[in-house]
Protein backbone atom coordinates (compact mmCIF):
# COMPACT_ATOMS: atom_id res chain seq x y z
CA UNK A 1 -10.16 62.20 -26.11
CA UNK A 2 -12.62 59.17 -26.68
CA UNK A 3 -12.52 56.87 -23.17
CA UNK A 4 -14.60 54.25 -21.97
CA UNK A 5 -15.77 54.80 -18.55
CA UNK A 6 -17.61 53.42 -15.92
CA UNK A 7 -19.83 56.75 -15.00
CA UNK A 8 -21.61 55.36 -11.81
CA UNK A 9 -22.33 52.54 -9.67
CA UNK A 10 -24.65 49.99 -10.37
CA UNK A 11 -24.95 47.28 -13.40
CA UNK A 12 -23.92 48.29 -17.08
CA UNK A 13 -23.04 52.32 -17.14
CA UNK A 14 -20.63 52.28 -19.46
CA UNK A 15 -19.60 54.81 -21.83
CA UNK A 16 -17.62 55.76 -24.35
CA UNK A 17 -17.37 59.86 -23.72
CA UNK A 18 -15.34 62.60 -24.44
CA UNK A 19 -12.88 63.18 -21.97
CA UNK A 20 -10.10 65.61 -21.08
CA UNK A 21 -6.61 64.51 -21.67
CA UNK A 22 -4.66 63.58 -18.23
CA UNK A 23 -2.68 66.11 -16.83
CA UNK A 24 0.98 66.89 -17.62
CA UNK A 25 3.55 64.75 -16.14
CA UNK A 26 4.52 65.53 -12.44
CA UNK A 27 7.87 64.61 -10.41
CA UNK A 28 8.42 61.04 -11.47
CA UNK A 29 5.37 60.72 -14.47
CA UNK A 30 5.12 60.24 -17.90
CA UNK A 31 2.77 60.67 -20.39
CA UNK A 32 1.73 57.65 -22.23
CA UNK A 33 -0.26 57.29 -25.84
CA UNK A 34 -1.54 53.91 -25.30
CA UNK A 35 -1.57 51.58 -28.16
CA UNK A 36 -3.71 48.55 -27.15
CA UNK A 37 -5.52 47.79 -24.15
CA UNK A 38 -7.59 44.60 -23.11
CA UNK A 39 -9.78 43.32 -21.78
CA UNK A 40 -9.68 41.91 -17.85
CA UNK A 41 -12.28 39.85 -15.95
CA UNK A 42 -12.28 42.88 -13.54
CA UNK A 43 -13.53 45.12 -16.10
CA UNK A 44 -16.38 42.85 -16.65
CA UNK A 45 -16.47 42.43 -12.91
CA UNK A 46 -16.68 46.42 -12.64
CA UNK A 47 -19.57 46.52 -15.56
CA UNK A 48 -21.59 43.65 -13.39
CA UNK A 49 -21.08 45.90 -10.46
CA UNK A 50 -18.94 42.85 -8.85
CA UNK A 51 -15.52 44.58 -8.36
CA UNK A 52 -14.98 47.65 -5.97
CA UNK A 53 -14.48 50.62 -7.89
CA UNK A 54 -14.85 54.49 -8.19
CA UNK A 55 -16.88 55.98 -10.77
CA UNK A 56 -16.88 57.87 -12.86
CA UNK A 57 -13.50 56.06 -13.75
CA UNK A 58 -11.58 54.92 -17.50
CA UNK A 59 -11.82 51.28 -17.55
CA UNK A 60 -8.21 49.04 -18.10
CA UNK A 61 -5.27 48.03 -17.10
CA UNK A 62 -3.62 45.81 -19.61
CA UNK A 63 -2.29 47.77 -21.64
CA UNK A 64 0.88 48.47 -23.98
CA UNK A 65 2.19 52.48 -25.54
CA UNK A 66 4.47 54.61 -26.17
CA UNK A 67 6.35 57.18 -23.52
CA UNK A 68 5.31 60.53 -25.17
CA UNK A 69 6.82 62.96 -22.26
CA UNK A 70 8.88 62.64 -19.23
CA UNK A 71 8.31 64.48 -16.21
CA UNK A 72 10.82 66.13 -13.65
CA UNK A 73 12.88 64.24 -11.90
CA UNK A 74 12.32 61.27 -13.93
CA UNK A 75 15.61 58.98 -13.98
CA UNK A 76 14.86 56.18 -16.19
CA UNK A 77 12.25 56.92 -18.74
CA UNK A 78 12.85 58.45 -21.95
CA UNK A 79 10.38 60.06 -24.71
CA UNK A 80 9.84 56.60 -27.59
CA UNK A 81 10.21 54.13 -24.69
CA UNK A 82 7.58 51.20 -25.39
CA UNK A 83 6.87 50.01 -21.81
CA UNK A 84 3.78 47.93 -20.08
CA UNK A 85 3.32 48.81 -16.60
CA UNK A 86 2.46 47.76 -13.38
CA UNK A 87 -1.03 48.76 -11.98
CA UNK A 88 -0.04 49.23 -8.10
CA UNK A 89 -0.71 52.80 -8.38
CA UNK A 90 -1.71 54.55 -5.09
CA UNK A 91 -0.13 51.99 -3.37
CA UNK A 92 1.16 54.43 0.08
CA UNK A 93 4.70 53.38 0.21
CA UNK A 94 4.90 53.48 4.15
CA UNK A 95 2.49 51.17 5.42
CA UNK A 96 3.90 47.25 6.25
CA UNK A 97 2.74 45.88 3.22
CA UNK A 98 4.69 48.35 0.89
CA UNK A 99 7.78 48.36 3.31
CA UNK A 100 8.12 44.59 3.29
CA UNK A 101 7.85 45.16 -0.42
CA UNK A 102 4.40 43.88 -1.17
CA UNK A 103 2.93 47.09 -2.21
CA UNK A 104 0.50 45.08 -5.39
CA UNK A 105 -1.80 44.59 -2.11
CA UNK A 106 -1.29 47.60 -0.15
CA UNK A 107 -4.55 48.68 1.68
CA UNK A 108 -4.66 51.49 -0.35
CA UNK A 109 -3.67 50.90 -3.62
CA UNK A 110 -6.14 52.05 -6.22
CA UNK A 111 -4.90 50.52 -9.31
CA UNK A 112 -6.17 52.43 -12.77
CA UNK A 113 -9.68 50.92 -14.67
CA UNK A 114 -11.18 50.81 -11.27
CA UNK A 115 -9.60 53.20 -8.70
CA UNK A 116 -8.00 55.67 -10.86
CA UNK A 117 -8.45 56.46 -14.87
CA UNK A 118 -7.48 53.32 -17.02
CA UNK A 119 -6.05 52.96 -20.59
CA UNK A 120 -9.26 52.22 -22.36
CA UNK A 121 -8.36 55.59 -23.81
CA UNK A 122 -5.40 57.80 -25.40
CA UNK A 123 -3.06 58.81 -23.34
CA UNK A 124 -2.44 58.54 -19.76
CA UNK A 125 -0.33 59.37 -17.30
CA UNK A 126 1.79 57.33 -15.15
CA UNK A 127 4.28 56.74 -12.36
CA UNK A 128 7.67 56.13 -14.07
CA UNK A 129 8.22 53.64 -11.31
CA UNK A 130 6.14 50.95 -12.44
CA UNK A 131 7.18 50.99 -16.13
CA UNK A 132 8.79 48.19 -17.94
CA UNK A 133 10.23 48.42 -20.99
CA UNK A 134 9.41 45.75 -23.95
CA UNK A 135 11.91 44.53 -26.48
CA UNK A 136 11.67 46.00 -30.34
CA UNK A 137 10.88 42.84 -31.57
CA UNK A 138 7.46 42.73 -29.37
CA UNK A 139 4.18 43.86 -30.49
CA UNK A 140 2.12 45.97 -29.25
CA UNK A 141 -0.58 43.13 -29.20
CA UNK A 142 1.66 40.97 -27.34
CA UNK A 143 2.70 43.44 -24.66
CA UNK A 144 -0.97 43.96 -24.04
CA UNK A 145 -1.02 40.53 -22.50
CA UNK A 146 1.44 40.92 -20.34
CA UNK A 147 0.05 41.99 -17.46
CA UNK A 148 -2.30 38.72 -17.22
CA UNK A 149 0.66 36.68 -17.95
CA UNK A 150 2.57 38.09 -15.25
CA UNK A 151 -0.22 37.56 -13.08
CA UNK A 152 -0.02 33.66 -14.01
CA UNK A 153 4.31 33.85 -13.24
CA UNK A 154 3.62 35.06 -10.30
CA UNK A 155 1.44 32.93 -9.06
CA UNK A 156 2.67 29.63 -10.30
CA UNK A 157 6.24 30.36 -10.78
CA UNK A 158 7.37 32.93 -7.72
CA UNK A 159 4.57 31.63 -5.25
CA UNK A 160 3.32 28.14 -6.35
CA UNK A 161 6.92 26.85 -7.01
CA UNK A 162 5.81 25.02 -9.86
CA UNK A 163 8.83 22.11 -9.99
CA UNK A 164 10.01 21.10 -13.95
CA UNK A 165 8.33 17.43 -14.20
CA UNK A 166 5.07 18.52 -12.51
CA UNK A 167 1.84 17.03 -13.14
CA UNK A 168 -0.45 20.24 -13.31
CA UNK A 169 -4.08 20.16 -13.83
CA UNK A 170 -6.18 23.34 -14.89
CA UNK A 171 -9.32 23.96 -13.96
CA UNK A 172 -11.57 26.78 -16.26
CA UNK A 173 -9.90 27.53 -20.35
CA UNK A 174 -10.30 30.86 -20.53
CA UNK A 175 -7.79 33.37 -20.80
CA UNK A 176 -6.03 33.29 -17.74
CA UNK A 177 -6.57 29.18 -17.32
CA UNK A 178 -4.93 29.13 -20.99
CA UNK A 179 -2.30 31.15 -19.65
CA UNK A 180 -1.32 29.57 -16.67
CA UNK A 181 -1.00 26.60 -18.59
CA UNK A 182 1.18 28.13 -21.05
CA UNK A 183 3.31 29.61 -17.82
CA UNK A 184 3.08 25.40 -16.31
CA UNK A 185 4.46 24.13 -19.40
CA UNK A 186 7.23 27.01 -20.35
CA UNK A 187 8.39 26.68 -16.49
CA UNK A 188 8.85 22.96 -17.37
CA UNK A 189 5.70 20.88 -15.78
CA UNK A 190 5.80 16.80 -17.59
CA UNK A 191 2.11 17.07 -18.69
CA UNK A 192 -0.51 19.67 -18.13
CA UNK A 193 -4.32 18.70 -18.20
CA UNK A 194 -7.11 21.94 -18.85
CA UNK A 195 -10.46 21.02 -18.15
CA UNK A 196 -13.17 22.43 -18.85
CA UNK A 197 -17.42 22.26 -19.35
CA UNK A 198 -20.04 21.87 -22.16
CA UNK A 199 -19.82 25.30 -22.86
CA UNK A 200 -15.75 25.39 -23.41
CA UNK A 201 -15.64 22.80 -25.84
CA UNK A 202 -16.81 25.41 -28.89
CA UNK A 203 -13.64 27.66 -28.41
CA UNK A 204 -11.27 27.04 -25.40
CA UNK A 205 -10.99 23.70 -25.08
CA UNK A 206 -10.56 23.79 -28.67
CA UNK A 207 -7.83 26.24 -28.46
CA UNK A 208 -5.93 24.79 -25.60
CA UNK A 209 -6.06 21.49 -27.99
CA UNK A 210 -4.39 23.80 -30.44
CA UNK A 211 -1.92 24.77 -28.14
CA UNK A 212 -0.88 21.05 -27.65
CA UNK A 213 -2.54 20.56 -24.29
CA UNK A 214 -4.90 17.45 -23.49
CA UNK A 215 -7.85 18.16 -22.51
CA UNK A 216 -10.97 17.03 -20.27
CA UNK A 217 -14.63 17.76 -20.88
CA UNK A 218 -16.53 17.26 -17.47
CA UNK A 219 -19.39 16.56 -19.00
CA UNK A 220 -18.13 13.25 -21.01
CA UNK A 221 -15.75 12.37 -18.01
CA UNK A 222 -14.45 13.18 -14.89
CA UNK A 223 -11.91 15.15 -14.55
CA UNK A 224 -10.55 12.62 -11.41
CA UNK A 225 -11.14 9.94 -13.41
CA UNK A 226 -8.90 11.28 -15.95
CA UNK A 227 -6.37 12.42 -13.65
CA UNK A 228 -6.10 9.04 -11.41
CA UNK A 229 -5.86 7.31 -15.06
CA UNK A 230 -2.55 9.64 -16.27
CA UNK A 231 -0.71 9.47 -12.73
CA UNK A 232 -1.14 5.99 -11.82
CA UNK A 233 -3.66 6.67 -8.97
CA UNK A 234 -1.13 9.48 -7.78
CA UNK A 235 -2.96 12.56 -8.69
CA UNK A 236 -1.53 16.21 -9.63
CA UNK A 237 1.11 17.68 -8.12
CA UNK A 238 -0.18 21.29 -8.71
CA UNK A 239 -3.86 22.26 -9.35
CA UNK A 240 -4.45 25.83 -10.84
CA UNK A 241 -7.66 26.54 -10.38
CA UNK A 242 -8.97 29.45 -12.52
CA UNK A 243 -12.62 28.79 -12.78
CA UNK A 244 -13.79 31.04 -10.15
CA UNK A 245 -16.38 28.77 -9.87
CA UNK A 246 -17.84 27.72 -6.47
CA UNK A 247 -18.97 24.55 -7.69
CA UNK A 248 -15.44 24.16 -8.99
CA UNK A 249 -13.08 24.97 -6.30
CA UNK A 250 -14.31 22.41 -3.51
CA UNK A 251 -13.08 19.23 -6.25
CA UNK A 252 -9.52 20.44 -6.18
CA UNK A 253 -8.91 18.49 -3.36
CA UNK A 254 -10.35 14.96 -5.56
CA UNK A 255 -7.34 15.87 -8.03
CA UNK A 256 -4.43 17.32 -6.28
CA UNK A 257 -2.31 14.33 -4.55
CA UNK A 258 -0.95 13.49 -1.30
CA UNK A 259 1.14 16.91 -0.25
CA UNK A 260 0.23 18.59 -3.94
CA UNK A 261 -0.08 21.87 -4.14
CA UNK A 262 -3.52 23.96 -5.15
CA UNK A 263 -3.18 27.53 -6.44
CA UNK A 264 -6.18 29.56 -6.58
CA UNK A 265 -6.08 31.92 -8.90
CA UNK A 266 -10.10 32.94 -10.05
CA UNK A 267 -12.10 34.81 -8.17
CA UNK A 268 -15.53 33.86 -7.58
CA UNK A 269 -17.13 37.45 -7.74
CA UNK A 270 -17.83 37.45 -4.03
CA UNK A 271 -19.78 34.32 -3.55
CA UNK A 272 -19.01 31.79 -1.17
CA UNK A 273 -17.42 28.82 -1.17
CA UNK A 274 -17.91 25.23 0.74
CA UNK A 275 -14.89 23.47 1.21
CA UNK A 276 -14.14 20.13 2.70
CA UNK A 277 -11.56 20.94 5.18
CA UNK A 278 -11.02 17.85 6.21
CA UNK A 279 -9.74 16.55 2.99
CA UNK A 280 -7.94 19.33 2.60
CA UNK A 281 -6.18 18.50 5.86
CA UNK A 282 -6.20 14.50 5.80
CA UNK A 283 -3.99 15.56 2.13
CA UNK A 284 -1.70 17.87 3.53
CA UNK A 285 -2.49 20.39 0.51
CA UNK A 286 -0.73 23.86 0.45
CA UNK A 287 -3.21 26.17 -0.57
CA UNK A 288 -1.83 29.12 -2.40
CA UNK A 289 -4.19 32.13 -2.43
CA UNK A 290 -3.00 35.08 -5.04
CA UNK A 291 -3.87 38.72 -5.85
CA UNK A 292 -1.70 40.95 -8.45
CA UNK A 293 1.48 40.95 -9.31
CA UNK A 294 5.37 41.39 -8.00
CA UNK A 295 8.08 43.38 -9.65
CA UNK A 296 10.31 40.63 -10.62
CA UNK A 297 7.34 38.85 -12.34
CA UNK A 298 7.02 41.19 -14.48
CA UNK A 299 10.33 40.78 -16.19
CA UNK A 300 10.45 37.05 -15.61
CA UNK A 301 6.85 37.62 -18.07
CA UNK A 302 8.66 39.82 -20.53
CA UNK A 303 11.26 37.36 -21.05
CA UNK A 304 9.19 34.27 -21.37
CA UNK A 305 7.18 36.10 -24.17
CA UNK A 306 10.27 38.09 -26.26
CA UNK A 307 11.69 34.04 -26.57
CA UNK A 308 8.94 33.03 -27.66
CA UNK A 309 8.57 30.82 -25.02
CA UNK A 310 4.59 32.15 -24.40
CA UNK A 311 3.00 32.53 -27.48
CA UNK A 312 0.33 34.63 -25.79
CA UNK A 313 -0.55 36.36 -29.09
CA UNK A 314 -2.50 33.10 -29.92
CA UNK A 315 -4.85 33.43 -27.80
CA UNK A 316 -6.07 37.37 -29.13
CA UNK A 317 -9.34 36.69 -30.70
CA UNK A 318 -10.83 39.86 -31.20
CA UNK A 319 -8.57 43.65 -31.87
CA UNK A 320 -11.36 46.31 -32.85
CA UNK A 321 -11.48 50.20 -32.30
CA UNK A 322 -12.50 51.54 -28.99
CA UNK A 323 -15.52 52.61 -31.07
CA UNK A 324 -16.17 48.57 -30.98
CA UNK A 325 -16.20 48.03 -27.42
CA UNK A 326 -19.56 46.57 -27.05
CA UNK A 327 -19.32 43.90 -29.64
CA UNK A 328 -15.69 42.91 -28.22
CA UNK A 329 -16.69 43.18 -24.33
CA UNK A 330 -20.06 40.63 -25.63
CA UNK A 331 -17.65 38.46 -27.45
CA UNK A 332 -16.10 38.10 -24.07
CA UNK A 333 -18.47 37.53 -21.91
CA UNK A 334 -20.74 35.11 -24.13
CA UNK A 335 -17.62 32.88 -24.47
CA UNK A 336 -17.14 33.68 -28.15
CA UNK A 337 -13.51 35.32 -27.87
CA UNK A 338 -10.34 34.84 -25.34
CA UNK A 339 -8.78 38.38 -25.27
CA UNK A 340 -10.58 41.20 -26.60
CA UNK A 341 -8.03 44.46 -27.35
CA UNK A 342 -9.69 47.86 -27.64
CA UNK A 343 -7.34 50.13 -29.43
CA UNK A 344 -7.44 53.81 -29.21
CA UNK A 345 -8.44 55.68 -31.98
């Protein structure tokens, strides 16, 4: 089967190859012929050689198939299931983390399109325990953007505690910024600000104005400015910061009011960051830091997408052959699409 892997460390090395197809199913496994699969920041972190990983390794982890064949001692899985899935794979089970239920950051864990095989591929196989099913009524398209999505309820919904009248303010449009303000406004916030820079204005800050959000171009004004102006000198009470950006992150604490709320949710690649603690303090902030996902996001996600409540289909830009990867992954990274999918031919 065609794959597209990551064949050694470094920058760049990848592939599309022939591989072999995964093993049969084991106790508790499926099989899985995967029907779209897109594309994360962490695979372009893991091309850039910014992103721990283990070559050679299949790239992905959003993806969306079709159960194909059921291991033993499988209980809830049956062959013609559509399902997502959670990528906590390797997680050990019996270490603190896992056995206070937070196995998504388990030491260990070795999720797939970095620590194990991904889904930029055929078929893989699969622990029936993180499956989740998808309604008939959702595409295959839309299910592959769950798994960012759920990231965003997670983060803003389950640990954030977004409140319904919020003033939220989001900080970098691209896919995951768009989503989170998606997940701000479904969860009920009053108004939800997205700014962005010079270089968002061609395509995401012109798609969050599609998606009826009001935007802020840092360039033509500042995003405080703006901010102070729509709260009455108040300022946010949750800032979702998705940038990544170092420059970025420290001016959270210039929007986010007296005993707001800040929830990080981009990762910088590894650089540092200089923050003014003091303001941070004087504020009272509650700084939410994130990584992955919990079960019950993952439904809450489902849900919010089968009502229609998260349109995330809007924001697909680009849906080529796996054959296409290059042109899709450079449409990505040179800000000229949202989310890529790769599908499998």
């Amino acid at each position: 089967m065609k794959a597209l892997v990551k064949t050694q460390k470094g920058k760049g090395f990848l592939e599309l190859k022939d591989m072999p197809e995964p093993r049969k199913p084991g106790v508790g496994e499926v099989k899985i012929k995967v029907a779209a699969c897109g594309i994360c920041g962490t695979d372009i972190h893991v091309k850039h050689d910014e992103f721990p990983y283990w070559p050679p390794v299949i790239l992905g982890h959003e993806f969306s198939g079709t159960v194909i064949e059921v291991g033993p001692e499988c209980v809830m899985a049956k062959v013609g299931d559509r399902v997502v899935a959670e990528p906590h794979t390797k997680a050990c089970g019996v270490c603190y983390l896992c056995r206070t239920g937070n196995v998504q950051i388990c030491p260990s864990k070795r999720s797939p399109g970095w620590g194990i095989d991904g889904a930029m591929t055929s078929l893989i196989t699969y622990p029936e325990k993180l499956l989740h099913k998808i309604p008939d009524h959702m595409t295959f398209e839309q299910a592959a953007v769950v798994e960012p999505t759920v990231n965003c309820v997670a983060d803003i919904i389950e640990r954030g505690c977004i409140v319904p009248g919020d003033f939220v303010v989001v900080i970098g449009p691209g896919p995951i910024g768009l989503l989170a303000a998606m997940v701000c406004r479904a969860a009920g916030a009053k108004e939800v600000l997205v700014v962005g820079t010079p270089a968002d204005v061609k395509l995401r800050l012109a798609k969050a104005k599609e998606l009826g959000f009001k935007t802020v171009n840092i360039a033509e004004k500042a995003a405080v400015d703006v901010v102070q102006e729509m709260t009455g000198g108040i300022g946010a009470d949750l800032v979702v910061e998705c940038s990544g950006s170092p420059r970025a992150i420290p001016g959270t604490v210039e929007l986010v009011r007296k005993m707001g709320k800040v929830c990080a949710i981009g990762l910088t690649g590894n650089k540092n960051v200089e923050l003014p603690w003091d303001k941070f303090c004087s504020k009272v902030i509650t700084l939410y830091f994130n990584m992955s996902t919990t079960y019950s996001s993952w439904d809450r996600a489902i849900a919010m997408i089968a009502s229609g409540k998260l349109p995330v289909e809007k924001l697909i830009t680009h849906k080529a052959p796996l054959a296409e990867w290059e042109r899709v992954f450079a449409a990505c990274e040179n800000l000229e699409g949202l989310k890529g999918l790769l599908i499998p031919e």
